[in-house]
C-alpha atoms as a PDB file:
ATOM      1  CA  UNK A   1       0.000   0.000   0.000  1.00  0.00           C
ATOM      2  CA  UNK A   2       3.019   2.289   0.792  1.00  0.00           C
ATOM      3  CA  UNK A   3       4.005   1.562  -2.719  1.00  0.00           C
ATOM      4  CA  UNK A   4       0.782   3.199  -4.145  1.00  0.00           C
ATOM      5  CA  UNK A   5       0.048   6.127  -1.792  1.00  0.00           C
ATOM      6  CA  UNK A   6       3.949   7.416  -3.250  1.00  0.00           C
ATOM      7  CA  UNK A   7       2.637   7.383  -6.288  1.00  0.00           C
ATOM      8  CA  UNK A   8       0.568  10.325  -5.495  1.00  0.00           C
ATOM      9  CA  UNK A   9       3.966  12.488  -5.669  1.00  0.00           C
ATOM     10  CA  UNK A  10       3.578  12.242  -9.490  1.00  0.00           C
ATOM     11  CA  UNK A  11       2.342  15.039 -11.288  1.00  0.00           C
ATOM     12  CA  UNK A  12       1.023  12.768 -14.207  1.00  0.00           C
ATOM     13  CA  UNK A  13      -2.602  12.914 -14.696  1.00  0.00           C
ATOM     14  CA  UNK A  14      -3.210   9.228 -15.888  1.00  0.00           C
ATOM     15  CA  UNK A  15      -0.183   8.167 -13.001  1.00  0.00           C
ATOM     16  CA  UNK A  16      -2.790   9.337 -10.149  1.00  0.00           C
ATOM     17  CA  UNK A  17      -6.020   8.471 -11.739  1.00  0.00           C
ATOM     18  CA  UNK A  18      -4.288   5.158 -12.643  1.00  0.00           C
ATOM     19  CA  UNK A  19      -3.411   4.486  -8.517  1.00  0.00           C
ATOM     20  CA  UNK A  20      -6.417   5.712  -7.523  1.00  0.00           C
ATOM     21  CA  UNK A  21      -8.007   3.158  -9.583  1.00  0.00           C
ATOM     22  CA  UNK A  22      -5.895   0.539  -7.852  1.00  0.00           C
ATOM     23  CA  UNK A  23      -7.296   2.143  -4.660  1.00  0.00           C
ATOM     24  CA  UNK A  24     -10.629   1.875  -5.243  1.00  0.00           C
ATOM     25  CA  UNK A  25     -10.501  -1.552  -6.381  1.00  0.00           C
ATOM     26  CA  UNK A  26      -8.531  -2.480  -3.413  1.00  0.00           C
ATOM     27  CA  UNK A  27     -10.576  -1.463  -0.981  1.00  0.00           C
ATOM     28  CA  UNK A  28     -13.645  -2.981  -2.458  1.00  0.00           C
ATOM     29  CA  UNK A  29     -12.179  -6.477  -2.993  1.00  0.00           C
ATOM     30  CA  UNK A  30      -9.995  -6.642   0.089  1.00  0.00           C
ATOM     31  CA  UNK A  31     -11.981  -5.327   3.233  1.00  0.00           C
ATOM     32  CA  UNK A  32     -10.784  -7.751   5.589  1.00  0.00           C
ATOM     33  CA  UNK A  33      -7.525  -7.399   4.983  1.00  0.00           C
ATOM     34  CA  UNK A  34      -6.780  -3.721   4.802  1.00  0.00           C
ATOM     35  CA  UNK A  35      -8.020  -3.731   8.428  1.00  0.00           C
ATOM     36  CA  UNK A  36      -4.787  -2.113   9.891  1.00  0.00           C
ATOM     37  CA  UNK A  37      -4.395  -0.412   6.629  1.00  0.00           C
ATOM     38  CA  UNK A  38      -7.640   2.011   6.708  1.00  0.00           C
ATOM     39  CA  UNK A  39      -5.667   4.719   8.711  1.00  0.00           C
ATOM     40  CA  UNK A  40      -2.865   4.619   6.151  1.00  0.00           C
ATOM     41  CA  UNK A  41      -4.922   5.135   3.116  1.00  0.00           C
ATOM     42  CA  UNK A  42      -7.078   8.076   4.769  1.00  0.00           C
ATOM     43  CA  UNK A  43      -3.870   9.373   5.066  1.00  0.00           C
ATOM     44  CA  UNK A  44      -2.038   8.331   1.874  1.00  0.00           C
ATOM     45  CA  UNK A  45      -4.797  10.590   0.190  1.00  0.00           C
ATOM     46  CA  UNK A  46      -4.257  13.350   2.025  1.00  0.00           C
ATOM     47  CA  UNK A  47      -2.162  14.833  -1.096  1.00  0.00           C
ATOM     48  CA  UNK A  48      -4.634  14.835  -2.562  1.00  0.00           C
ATOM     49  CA  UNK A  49      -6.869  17.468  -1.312  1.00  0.00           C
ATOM     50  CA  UNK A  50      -6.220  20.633  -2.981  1.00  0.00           C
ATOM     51  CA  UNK A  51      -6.561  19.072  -6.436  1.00  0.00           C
ATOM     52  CA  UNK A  52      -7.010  20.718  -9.317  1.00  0.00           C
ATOM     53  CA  UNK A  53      -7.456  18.780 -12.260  1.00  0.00           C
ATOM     54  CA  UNK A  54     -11.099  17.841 -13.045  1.00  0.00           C
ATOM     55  CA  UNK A  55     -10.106  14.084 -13.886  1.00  0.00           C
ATOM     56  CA  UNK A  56      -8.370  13.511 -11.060  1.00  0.00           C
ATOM     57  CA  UNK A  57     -10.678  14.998  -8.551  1.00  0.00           C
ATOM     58  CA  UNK A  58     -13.411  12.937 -10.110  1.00  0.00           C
ATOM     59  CA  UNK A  59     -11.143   9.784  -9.759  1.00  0.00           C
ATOM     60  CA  UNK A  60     -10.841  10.728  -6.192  1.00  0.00           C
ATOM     61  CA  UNK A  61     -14.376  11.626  -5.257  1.00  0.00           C
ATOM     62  CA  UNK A  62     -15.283   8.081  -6.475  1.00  0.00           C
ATOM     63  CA  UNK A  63     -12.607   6.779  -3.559  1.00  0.00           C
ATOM     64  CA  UNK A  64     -13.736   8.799  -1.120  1.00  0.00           C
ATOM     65  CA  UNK A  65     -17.532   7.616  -2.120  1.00  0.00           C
ATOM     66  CA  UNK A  66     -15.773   4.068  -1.992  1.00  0.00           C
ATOM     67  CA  UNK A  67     -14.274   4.433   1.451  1.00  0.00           C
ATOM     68  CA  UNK A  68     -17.184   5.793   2.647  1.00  0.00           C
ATOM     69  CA  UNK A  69     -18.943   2.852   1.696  1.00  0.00           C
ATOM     70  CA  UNK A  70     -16.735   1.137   4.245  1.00  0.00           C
ATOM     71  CA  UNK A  71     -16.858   3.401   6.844  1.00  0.00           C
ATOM     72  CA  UNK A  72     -13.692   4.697   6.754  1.00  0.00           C
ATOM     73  CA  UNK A  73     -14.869   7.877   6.720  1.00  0.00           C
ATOM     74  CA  UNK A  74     -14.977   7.652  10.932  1.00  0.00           C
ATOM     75  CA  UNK A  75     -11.526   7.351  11.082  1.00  0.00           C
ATOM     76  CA  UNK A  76      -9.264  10.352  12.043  1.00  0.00           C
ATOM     77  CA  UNK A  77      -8.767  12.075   9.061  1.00  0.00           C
ATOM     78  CA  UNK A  78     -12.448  10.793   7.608  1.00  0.00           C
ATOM     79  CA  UNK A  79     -13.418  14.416   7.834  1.00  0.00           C
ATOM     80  CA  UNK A  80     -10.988  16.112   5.328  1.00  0.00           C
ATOM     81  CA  UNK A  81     -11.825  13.971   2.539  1.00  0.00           C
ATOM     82  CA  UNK A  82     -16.008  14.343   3.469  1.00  0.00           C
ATOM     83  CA  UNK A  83     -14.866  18.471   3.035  1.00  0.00           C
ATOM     84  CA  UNK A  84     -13.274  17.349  -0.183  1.00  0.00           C
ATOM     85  CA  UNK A  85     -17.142  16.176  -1.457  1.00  0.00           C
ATOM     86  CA  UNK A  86     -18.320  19.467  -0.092  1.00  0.00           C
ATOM     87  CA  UNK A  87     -15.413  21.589  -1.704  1.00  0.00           C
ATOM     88  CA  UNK A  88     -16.832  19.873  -4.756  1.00  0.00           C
ATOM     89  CA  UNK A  89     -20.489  21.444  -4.395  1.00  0.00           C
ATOM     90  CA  UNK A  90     -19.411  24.718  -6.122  1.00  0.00           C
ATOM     91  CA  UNK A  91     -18.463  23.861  -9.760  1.00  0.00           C
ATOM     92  CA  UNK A  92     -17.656  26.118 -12.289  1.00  0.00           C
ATOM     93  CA  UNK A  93     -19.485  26.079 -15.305  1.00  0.00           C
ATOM     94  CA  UNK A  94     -17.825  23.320 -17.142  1.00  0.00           C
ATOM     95  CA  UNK A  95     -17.491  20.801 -14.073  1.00  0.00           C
ATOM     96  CA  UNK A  96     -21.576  20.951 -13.212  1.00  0.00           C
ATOM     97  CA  UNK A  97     -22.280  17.502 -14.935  1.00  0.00           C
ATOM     98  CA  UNK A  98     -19.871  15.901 -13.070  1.00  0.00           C
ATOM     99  CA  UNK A  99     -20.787  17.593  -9.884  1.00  0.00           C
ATOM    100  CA  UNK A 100     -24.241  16.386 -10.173  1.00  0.00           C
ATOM    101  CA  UNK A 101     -22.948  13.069 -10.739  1.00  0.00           C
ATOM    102  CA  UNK A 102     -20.221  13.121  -7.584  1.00  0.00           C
ATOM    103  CA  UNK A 103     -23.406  14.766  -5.455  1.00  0.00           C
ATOM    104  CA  UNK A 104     -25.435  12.012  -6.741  1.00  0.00           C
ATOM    105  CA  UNK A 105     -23.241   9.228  -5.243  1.00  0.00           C
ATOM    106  CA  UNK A 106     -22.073  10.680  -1.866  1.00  0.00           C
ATOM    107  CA  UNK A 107     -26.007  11.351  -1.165  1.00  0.00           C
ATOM    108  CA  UNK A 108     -26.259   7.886  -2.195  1.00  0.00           C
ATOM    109  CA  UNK A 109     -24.233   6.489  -0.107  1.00  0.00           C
ATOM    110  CA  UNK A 110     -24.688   8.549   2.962  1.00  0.00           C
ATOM    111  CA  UNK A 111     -28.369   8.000   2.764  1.00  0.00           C
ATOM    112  CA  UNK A 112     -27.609   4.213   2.537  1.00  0.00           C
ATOM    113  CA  UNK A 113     -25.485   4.893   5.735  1.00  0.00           C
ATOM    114  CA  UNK A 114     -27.991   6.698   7.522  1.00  0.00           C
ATOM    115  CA  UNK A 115     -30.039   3.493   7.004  1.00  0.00           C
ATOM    116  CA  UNK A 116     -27.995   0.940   7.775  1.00  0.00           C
ATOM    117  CA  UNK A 117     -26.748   2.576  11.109  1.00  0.00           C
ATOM    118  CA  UNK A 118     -27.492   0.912  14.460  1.00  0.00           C
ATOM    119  CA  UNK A 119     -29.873   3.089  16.465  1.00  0.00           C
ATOM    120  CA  UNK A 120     -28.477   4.401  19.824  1.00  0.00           C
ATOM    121  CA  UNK A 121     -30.326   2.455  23.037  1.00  0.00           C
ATOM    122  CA  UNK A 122     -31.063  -0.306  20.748  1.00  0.00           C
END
């Protein structure tokens, strides 16, 4: 996992799509074994954050939907990427179909999470 997360250092477009790909994947196929891994990846993506290329913040909103799917999102450091989704609420004119299409997922899956959460004094 170290491996990947370096490869965030690249400036290539199609490098850091390409790992966060690999991410995405990762986490979806391997759950129980990235167990002591979560906090590493929250943080691995941290270099991410102040993004500006349109591809690449799309490749990493569809992580972050990912990992919230998992409920990493909890985990110290969970918050910065949920202000990432947020961040990505004011488009400019040529992002707002892929806005609608990031919003579209996160409420997805935070409505599926609202759900699916144990009551308290249940």
């Amino acid at each position: 996992m170290s491996f990947l997360l370096a490869r965030f250092e690249s400036k290539e477009e199609k490098v850091r799509i390409g790992t966060l790909n690999i991410i995405k994947h990762i986490v979806n196929s391997s759950q129980s074994n990235l167990d002591d891994k979560k906090e590493m990846i929250i943080s691995g993506l941290r270099p991410l954050l102040p993004e500006t290329n349109l591809k690449v913040r799309k490749a990493f909103a569809q992580v972050v939907i990912t990992l919230a799917s998992r409920d990493y999102l909890g985990l110290e450091g969970g918050d910065l990427l949920v202000e990432f989704i947020i961040r990505q609420c004011s488009p400019t004119k040529g992002e707002e179909e892929a806005f609608n299409k990031v919003l579209f997922a996160v409420l997805f899956v935070a409505n599926r999470q609202c759900v699916t959460a144990p009551q308290e004094g249940h």
